[in-house]
PDB file of N, CA and C in Angstrom:
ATOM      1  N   UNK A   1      -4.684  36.692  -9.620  1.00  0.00           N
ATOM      2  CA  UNK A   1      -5.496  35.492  -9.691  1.00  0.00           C
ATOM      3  C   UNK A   1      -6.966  35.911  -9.694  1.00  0.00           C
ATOM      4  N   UNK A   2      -7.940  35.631 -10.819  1.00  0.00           N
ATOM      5  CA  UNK A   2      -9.082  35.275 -10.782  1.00  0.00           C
ATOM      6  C   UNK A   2     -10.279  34.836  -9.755  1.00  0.00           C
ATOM      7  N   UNK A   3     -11.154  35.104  -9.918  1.00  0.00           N
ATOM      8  CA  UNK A   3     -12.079  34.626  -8.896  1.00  0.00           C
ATOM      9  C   UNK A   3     -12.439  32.763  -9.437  1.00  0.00           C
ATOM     10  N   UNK A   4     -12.372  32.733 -10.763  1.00  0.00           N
ATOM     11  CA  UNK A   4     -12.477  31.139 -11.234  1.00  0.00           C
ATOM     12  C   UNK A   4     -10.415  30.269 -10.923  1.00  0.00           C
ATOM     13  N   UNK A   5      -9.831  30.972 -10.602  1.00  0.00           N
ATOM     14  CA  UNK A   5      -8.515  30.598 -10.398  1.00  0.00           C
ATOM     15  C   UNK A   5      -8.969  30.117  -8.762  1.00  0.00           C
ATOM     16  N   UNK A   6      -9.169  30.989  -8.224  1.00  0.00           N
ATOM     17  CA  UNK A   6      -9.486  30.785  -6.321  1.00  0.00           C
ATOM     18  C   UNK A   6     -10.086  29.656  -6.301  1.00  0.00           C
ATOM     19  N   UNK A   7     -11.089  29.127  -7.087  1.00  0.00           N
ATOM     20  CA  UNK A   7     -12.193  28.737  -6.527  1.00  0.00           C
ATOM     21  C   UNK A   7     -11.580  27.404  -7.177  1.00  0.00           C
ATOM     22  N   UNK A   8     -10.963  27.118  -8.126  1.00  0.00           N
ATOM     23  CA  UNK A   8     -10.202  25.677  -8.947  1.00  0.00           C
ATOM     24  C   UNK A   8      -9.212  25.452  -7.989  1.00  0.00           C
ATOM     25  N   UNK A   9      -8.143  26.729  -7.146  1.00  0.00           N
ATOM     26  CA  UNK A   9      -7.065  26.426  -5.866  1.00  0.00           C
ATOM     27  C   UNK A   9      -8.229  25.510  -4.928  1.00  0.00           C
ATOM     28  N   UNK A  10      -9.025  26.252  -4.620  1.00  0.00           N
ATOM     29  CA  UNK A  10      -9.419  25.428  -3.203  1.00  0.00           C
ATOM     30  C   UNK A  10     -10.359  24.623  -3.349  1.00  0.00           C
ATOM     31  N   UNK A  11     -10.589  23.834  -4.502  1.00  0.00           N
ATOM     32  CA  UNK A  11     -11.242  23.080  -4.927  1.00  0.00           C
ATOM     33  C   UNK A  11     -10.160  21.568  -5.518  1.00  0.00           C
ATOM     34  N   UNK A  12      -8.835  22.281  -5.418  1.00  0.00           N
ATOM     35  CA  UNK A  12      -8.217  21.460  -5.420  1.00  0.00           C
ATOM     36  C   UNK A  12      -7.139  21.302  -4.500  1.00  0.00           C
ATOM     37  N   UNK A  13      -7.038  22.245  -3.460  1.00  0.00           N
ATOM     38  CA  UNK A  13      -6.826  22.162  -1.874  1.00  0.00           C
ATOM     39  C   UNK A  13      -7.872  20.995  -1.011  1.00  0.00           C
ATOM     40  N   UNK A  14      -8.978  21.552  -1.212  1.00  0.00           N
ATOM     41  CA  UNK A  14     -10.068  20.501  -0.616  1.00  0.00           C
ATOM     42  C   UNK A  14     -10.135  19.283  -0.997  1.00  0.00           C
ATOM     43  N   UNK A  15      -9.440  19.109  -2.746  1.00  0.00           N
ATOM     44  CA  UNK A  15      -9.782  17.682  -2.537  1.00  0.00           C
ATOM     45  C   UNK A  15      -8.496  16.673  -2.096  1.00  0.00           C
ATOM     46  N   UNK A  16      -7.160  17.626  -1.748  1.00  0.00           N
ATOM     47  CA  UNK A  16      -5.981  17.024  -1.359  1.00  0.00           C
ATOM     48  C   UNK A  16      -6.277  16.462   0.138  1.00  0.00           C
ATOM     49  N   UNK A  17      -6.844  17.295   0.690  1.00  0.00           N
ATOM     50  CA  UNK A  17      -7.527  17.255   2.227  1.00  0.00           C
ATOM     51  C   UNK A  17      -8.058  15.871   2.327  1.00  0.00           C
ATOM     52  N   UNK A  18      -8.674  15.922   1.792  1.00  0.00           N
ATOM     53  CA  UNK A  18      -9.511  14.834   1.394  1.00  0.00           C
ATOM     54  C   UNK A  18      -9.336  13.652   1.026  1.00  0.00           C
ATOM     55  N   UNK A  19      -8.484  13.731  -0.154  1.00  0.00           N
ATOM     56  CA  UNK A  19      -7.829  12.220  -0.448  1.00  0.00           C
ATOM     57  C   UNK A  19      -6.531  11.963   0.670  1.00  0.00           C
ATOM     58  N   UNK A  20      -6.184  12.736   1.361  1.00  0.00           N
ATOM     59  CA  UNK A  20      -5.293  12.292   2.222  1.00  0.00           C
ATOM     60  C   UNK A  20      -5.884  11.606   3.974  1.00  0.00           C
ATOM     61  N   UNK A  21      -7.362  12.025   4.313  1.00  0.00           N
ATOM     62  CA  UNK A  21      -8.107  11.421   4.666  1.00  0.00           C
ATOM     63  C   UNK A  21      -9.251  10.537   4.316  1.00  0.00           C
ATOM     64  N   UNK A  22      -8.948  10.083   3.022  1.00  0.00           N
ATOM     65  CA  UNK A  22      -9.067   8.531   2.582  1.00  0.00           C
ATOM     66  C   UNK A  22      -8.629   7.618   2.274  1.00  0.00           C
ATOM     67  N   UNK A  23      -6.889   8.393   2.403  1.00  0.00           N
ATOM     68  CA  UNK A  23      -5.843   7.073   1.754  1.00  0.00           C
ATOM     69  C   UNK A  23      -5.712   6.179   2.462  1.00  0.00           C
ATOM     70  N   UNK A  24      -6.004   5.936   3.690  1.00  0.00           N
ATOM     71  CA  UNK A  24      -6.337   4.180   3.974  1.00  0.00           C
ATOM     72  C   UNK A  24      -7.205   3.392   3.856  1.00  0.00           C
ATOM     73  N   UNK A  25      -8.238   3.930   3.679  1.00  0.00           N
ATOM     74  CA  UNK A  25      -9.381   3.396   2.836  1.00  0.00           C
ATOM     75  C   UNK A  25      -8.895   2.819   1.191  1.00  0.00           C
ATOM     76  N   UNK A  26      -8.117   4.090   0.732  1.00  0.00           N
ATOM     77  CA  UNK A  26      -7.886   3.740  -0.705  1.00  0.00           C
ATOM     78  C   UNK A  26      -6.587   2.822  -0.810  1.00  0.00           C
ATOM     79  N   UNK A  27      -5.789   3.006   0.179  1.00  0.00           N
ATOM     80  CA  UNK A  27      -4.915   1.869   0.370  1.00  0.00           C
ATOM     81  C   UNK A  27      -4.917   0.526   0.691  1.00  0.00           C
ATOM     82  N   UNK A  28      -5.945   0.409   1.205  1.00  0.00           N
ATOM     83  CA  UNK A  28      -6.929  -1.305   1.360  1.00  0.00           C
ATOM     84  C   UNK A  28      -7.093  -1.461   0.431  1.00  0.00           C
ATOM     85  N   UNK A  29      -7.692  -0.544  -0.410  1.00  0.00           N
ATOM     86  CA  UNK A  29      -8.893  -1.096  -1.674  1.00  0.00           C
ATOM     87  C   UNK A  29      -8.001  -1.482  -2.692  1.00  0.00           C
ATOM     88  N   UNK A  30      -6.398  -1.020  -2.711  1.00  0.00           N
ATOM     89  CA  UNK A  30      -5.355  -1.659  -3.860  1.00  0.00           C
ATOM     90  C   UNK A  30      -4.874  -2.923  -3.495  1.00  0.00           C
ATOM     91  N   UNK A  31      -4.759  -2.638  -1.808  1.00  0.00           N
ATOM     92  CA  UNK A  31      -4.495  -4.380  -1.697  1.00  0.00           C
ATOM     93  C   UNK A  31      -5.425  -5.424  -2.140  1.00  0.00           C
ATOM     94  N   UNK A  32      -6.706  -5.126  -1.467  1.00  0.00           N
ATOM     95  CA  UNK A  32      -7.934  -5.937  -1.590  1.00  0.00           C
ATOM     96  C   UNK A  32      -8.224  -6.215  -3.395  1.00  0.00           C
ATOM     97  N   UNK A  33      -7.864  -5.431  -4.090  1.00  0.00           N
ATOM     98  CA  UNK A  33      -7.973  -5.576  -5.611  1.00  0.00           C
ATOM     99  C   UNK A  33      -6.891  -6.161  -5.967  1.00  0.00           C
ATOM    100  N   UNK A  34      -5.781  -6.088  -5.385  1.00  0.00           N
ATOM    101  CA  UNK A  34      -4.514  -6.642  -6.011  1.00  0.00           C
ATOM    102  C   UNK A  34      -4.379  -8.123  -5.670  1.00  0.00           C
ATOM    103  N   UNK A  35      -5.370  -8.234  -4.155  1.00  0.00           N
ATOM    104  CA  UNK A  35      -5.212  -9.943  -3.776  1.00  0.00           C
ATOM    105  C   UNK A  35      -6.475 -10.909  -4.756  1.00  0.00           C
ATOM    106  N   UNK A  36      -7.452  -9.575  -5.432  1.00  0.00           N
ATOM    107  CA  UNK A  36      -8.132 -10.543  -6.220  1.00  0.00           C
ATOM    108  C   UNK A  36      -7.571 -10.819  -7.177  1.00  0.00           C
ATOM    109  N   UNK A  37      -7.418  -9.830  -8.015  1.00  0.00           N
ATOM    110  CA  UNK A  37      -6.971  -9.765  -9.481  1.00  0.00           C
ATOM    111  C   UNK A  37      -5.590  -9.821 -10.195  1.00  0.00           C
ATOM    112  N   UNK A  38      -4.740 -10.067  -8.667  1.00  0.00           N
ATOM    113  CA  UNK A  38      -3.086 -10.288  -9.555  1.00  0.00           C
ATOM    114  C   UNK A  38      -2.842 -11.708  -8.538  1.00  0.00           C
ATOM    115  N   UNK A  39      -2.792 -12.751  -9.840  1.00  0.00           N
ATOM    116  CA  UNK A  39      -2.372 -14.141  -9.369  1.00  0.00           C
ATOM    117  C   UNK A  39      -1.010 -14.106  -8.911  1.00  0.00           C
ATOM    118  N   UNK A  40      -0.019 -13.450  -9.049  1.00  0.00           N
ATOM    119  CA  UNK A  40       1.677 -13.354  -8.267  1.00  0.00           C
ATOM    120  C   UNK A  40       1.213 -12.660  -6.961  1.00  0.00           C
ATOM    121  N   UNK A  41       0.396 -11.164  -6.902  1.00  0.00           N
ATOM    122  CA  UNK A  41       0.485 -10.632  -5.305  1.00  0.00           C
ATOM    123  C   UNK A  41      -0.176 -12.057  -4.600  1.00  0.00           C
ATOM    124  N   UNK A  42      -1.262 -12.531  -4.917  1.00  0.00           N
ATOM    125  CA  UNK A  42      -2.330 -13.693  -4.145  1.00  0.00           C
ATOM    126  C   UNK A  42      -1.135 -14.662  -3.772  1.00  0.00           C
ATOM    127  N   UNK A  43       0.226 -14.901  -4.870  1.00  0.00           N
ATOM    128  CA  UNK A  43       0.715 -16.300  -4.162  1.00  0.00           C
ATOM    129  C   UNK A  43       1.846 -15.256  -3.128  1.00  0.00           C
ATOM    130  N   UNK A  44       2.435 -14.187  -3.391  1.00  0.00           N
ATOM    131  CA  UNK A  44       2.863 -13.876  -2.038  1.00  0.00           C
ATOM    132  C   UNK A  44       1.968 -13.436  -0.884  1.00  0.00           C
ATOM    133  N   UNK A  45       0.754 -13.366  -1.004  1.00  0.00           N
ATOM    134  CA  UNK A  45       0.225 -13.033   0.476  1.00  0.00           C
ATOM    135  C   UNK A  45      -0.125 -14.350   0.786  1.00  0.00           C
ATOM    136  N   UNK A  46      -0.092 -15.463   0.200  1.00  0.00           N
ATOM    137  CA  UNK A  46      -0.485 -16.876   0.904  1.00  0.00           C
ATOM    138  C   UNK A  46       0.828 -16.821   1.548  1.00  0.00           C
ATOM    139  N   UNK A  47       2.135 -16.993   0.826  1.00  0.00           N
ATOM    140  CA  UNK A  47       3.275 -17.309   1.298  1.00  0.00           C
ATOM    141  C   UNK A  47       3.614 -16.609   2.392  1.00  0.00           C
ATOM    142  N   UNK A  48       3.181 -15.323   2.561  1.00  0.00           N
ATOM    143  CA  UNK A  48       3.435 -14.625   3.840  1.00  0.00           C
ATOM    144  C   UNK A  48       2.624 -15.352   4.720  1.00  0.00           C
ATOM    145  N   UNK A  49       1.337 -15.329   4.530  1.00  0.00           N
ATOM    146  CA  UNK A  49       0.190 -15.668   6.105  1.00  0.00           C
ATOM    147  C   UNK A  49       1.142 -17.351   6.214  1.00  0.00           C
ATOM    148  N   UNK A  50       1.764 -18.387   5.583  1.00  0.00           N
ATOM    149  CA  UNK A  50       1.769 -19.256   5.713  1.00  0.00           C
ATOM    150  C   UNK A  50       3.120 -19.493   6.786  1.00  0.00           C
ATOM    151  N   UNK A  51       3.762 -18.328   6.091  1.00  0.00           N
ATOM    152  CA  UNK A  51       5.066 -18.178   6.854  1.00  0.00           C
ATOM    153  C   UNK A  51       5.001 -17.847   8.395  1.00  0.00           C
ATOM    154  N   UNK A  52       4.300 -16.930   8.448  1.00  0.00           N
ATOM    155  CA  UNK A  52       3.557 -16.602   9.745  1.00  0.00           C
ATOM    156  C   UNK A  52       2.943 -17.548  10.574  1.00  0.00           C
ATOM    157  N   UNK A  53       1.928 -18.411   9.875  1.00  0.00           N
ATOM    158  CA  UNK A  53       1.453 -19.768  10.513  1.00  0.00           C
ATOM    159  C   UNK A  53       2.303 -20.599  10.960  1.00  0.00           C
ATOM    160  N   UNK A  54       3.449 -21.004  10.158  1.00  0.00           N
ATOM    161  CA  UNK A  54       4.874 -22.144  10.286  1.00  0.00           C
ATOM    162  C   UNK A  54       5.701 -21.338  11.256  1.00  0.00           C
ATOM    163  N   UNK A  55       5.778 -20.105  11.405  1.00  0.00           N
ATOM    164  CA  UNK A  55       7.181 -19.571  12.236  1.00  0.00           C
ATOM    165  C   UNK A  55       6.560 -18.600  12.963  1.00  0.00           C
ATOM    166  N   UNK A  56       6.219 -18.936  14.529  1.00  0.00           N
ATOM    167  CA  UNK A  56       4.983 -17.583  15.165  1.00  0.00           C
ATOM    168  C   UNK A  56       6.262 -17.116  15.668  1.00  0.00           C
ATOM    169  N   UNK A  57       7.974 -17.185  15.789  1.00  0.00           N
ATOM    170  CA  UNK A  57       8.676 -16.355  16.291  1.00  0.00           C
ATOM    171  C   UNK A  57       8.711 -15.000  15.043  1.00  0.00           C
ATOM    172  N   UNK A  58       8.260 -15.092  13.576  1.00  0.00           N
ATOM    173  CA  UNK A  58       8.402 -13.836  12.943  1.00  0.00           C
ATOM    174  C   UNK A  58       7.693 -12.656  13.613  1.00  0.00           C
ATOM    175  N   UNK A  59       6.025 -13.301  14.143  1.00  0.00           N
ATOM    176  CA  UNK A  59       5.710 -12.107  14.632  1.00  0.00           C
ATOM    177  C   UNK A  59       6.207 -11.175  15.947  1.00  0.00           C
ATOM    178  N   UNK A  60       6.891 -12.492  16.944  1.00  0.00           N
ATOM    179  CA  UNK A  60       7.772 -11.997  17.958  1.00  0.00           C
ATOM    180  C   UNK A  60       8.836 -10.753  17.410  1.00  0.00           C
ATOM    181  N   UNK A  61       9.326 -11.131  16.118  1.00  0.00           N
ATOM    182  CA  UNK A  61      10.591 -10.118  15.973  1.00  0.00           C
ATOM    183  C   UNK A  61       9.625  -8.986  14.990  1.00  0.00           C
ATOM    184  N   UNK A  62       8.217  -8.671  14.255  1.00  0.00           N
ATOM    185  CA  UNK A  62       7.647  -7.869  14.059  1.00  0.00           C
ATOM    186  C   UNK A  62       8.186  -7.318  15.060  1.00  0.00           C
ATOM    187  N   UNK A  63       7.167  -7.575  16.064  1.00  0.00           N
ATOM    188  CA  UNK A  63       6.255  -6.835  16.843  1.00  0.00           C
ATOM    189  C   UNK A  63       7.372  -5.837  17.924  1.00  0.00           C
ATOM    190  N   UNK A  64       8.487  -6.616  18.577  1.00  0.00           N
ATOM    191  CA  UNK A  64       9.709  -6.249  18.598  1.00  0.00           C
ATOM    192  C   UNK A  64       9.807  -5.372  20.504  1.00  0.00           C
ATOM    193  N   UNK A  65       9.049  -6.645  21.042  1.00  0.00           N
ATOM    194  CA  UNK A  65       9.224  -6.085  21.889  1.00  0.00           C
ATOM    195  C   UNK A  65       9.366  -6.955  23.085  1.00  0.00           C
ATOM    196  N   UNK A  66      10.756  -6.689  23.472  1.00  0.00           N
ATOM    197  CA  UNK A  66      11.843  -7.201  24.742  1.00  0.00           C
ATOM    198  C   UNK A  66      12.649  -7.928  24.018  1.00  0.00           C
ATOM    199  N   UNK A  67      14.004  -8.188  24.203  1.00  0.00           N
ATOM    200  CA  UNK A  67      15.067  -8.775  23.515  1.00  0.00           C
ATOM    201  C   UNK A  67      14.495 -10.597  22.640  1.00  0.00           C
ATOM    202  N   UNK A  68      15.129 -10.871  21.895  1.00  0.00           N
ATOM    203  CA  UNK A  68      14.733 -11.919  20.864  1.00  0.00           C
ATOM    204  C   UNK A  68      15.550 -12.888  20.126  1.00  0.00           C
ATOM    205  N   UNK A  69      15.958 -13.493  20.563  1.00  0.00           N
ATOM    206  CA  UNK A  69      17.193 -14.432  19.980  1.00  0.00           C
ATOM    207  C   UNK A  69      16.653 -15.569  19.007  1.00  0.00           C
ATOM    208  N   UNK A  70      17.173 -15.435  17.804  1.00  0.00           N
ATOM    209  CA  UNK A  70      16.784 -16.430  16.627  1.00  0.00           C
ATOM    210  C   UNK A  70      17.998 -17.252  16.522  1.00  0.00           C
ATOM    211  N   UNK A  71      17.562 -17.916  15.685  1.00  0.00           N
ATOM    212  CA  UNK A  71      19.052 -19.007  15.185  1.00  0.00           C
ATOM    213  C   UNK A  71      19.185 -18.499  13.612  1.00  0.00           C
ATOM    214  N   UNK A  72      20.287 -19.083  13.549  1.00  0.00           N
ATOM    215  CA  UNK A  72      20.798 -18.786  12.086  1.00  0.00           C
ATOM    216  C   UNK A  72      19.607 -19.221  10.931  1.00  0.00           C
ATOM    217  N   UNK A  73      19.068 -20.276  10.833  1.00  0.00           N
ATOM    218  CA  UNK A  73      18.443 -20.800  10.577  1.00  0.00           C
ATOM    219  C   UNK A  73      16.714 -19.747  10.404  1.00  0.00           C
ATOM    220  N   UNK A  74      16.107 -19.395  11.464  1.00  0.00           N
ATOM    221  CA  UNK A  74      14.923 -18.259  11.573  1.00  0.00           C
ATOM    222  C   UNK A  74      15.650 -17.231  11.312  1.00  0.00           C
ATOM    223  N   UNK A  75      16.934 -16.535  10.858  1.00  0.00           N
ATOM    224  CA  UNK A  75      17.078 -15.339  10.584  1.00  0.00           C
ATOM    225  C   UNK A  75      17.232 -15.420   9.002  1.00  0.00           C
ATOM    226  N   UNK A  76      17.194 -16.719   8.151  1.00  0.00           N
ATOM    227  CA  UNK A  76      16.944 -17.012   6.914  1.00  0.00           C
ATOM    228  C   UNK A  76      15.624 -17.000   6.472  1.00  0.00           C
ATOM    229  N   UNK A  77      14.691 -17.700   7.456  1.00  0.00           N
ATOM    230  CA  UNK A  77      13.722 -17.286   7.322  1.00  0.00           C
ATOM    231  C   UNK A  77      12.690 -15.960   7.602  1.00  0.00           C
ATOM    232  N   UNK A  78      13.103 -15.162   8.402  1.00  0.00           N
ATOM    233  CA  UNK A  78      13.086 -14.071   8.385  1.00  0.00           C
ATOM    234  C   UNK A  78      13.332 -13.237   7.537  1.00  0.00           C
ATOM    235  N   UNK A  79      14.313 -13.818   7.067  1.00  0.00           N
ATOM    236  CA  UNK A  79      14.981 -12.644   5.680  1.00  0.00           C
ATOM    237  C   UNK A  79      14.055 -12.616   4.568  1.00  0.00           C
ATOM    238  N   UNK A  80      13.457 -14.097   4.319  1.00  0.00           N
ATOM    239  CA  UNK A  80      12.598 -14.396   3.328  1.00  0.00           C
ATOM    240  C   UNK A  80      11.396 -13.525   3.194  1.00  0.00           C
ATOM    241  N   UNK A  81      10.985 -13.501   5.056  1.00  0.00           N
ATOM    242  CA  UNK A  81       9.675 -12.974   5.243  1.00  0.00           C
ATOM    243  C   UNK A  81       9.939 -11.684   4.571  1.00  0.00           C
ATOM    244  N   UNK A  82      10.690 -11.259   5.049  1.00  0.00           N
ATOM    245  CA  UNK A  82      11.499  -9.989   4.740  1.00  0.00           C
ATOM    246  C   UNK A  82      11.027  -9.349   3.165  1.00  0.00           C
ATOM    247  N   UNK A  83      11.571 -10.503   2.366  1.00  0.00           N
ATOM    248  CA  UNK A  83      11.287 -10.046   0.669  1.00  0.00           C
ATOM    249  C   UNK A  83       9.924 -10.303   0.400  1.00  0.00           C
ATOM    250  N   UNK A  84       9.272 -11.228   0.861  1.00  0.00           N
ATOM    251  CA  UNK A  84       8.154 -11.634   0.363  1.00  0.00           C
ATOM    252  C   UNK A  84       7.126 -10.378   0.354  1.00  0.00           C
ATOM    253  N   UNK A  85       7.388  -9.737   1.887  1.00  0.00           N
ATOM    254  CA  UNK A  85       6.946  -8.248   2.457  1.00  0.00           C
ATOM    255  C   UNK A  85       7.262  -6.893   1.237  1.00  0.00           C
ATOM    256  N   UNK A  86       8.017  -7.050   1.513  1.00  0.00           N
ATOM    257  CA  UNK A  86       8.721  -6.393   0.522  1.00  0.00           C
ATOM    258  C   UNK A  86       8.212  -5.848  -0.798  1.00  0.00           C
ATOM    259  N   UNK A  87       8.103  -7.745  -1.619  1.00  0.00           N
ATOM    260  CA  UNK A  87       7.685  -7.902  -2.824  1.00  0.00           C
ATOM    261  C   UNK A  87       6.156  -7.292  -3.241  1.00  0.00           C
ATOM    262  N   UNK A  88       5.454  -7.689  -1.823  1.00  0.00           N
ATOM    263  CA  UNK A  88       3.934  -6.753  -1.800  1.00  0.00           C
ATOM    264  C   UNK A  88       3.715  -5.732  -2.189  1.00  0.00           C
ATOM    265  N   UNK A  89       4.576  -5.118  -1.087  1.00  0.00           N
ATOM    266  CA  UNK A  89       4.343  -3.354  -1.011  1.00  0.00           C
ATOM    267  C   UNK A  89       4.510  -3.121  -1.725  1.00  0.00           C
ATOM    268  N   UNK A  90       5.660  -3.285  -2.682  1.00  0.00           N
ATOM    269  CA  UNK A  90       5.997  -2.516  -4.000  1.00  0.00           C
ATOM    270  C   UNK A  90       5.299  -2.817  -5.267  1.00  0.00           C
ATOM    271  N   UNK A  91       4.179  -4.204  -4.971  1.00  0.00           N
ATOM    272  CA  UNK A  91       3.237  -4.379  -6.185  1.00  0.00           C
ATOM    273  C   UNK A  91       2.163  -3.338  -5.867  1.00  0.00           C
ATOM    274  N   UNK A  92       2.221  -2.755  -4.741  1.00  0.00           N
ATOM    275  CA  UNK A  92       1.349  -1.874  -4.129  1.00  0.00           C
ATOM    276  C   UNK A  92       1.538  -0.539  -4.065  1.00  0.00           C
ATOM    277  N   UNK A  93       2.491  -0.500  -4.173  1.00  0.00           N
ATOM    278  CA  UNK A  93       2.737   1.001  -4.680  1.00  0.00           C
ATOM    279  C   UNK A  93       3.029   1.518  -6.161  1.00  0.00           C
ATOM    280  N   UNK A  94       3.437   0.390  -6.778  1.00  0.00           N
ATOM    281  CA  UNK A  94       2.686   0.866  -8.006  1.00  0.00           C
ATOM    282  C   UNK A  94       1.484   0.939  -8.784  1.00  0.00           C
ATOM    283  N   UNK A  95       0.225   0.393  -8.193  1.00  0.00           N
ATOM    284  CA  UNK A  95      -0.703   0.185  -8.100  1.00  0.00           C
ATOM    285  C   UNK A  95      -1.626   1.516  -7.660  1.00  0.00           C
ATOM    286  N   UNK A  96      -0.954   1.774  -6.459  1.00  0.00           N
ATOM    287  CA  UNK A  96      -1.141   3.328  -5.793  1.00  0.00           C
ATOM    288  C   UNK A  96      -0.933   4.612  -6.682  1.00  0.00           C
ATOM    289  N   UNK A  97       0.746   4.148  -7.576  1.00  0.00           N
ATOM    290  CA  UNK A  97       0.556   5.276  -8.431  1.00  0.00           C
ATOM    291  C   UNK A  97       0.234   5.285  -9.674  1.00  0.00           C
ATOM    292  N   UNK A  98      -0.335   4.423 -10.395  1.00  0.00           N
ATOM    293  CA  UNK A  98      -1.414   4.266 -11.005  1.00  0.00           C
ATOM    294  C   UNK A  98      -2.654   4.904 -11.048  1.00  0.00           C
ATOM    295  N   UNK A  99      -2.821   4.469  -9.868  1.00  0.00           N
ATOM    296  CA  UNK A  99      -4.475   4.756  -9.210  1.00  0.00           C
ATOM    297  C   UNK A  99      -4.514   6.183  -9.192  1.00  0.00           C
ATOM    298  N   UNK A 100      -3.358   7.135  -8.707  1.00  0.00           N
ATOM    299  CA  UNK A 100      -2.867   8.555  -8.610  1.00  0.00           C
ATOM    300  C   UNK A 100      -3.163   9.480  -9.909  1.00  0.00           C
ATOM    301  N   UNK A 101      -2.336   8.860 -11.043  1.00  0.00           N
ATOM    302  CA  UNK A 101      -2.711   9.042 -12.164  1.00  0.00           C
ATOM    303  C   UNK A 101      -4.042   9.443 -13.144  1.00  0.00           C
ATOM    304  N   UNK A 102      -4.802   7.878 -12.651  1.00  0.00           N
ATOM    305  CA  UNK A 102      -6.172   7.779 -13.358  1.00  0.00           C
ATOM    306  C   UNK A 102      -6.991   8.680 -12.484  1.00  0.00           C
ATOM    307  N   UNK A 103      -6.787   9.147 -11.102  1.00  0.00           N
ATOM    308  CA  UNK A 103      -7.699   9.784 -10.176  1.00  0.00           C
ATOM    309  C   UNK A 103      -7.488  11.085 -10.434  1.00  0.00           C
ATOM    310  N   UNK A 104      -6.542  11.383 -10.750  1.00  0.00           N
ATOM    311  CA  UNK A 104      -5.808  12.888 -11.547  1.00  0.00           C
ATOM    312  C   UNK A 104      -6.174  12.906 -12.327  1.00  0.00           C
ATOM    313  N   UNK A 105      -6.372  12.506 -13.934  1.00  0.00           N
ATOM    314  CA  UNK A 105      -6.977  12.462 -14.921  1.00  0.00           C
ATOM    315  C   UNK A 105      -8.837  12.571 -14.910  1.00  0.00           C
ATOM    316  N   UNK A 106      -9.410  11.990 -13.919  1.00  0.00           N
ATOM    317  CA  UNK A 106     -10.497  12.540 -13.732  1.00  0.00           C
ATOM    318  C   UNK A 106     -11.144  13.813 -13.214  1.00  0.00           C
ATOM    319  N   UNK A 107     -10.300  13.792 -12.329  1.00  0.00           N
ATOM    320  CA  UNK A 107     -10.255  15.318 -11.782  1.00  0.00           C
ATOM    321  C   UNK A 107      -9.893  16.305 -12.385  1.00  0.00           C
ATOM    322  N   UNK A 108      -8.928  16.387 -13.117  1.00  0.00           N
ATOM    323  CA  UNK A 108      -8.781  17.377 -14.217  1.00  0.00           C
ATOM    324  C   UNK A 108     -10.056  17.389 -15.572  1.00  0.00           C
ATOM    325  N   UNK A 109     -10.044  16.421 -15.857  1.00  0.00           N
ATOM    326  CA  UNK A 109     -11.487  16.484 -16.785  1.00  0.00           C
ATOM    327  C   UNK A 109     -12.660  16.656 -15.888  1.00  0.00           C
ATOM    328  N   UNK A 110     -12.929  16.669 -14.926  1.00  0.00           N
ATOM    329  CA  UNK A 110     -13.980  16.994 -14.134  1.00  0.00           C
ATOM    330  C   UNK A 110     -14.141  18.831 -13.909  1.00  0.00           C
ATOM    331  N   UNK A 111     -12.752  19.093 -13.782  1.00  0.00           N
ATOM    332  CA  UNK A 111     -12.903  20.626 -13.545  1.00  0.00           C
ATOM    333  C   UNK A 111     -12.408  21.578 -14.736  1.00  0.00           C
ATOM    334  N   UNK A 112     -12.196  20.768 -15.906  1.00  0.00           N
ATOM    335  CA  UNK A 112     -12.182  21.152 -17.005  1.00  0.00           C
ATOM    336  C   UNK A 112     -10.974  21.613 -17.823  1.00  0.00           C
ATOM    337  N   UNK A 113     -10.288  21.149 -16.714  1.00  0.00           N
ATOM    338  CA  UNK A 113      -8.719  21.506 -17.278  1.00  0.00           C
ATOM    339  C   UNK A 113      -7.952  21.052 -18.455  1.00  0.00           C
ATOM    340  N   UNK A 114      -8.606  19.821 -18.881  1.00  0.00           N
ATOM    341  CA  UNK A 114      -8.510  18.531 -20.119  1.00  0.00           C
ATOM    342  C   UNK A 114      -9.879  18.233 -20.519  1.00  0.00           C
TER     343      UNK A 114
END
């Protein structure tokens, strides 16, 4: 290995370091973009906070702490919460790897690899 090989490794060691102490920063910033700019994530995060507002035992069974008895009935709704949750994250993680992609693509044209 090269002395320009070393220096592209830990230049791209450093910036793994790095983006892995910003991925919650950068993980907000897909939600926060995804609750502006995608009208389906915006109506499931209403439907979640609303669900939450109408049923404060969901956050009891979040949060999950000391025994918790629902009825048949809140464990339907629960289930719901369940997908709606669900349905997020995964608009969010593809979003994430997206974002992975285009952030890779700069970085490689940045250090000249493309």
């Amino acid at each position: 290995m090269n002395e320009s090989d070393n220096i592209q490794s830990y230049a791209f060691q450093d910036l793994a370091i790095r983006l892995e102490e910003l991925f919650p920063e950068i993980d907000s910033d897909v939600a926060v973009n995804l609750l502006h700019d995608n009208a389906k994530y915006k109506q499931l995060y209403d439907k979640k906070k609303e669900m939450l507002v109408q049923n404060s035992f969901i956050q009891d069974v979040v949060d999950g702490e000391g025994q918790i008895t629902i009825s048949t009935k809140e464990h339907e709704i629960f289930l719901d919460y369940l997908n709606v949750v669900s349905r997020m994250e995964n608009m969010e993680r593809v979003q994430l790897y997206f974002r992975g992609h285009a952030d890779n693509f700069s970085y490689l044209k940045k250090i000249g690899a493309i």
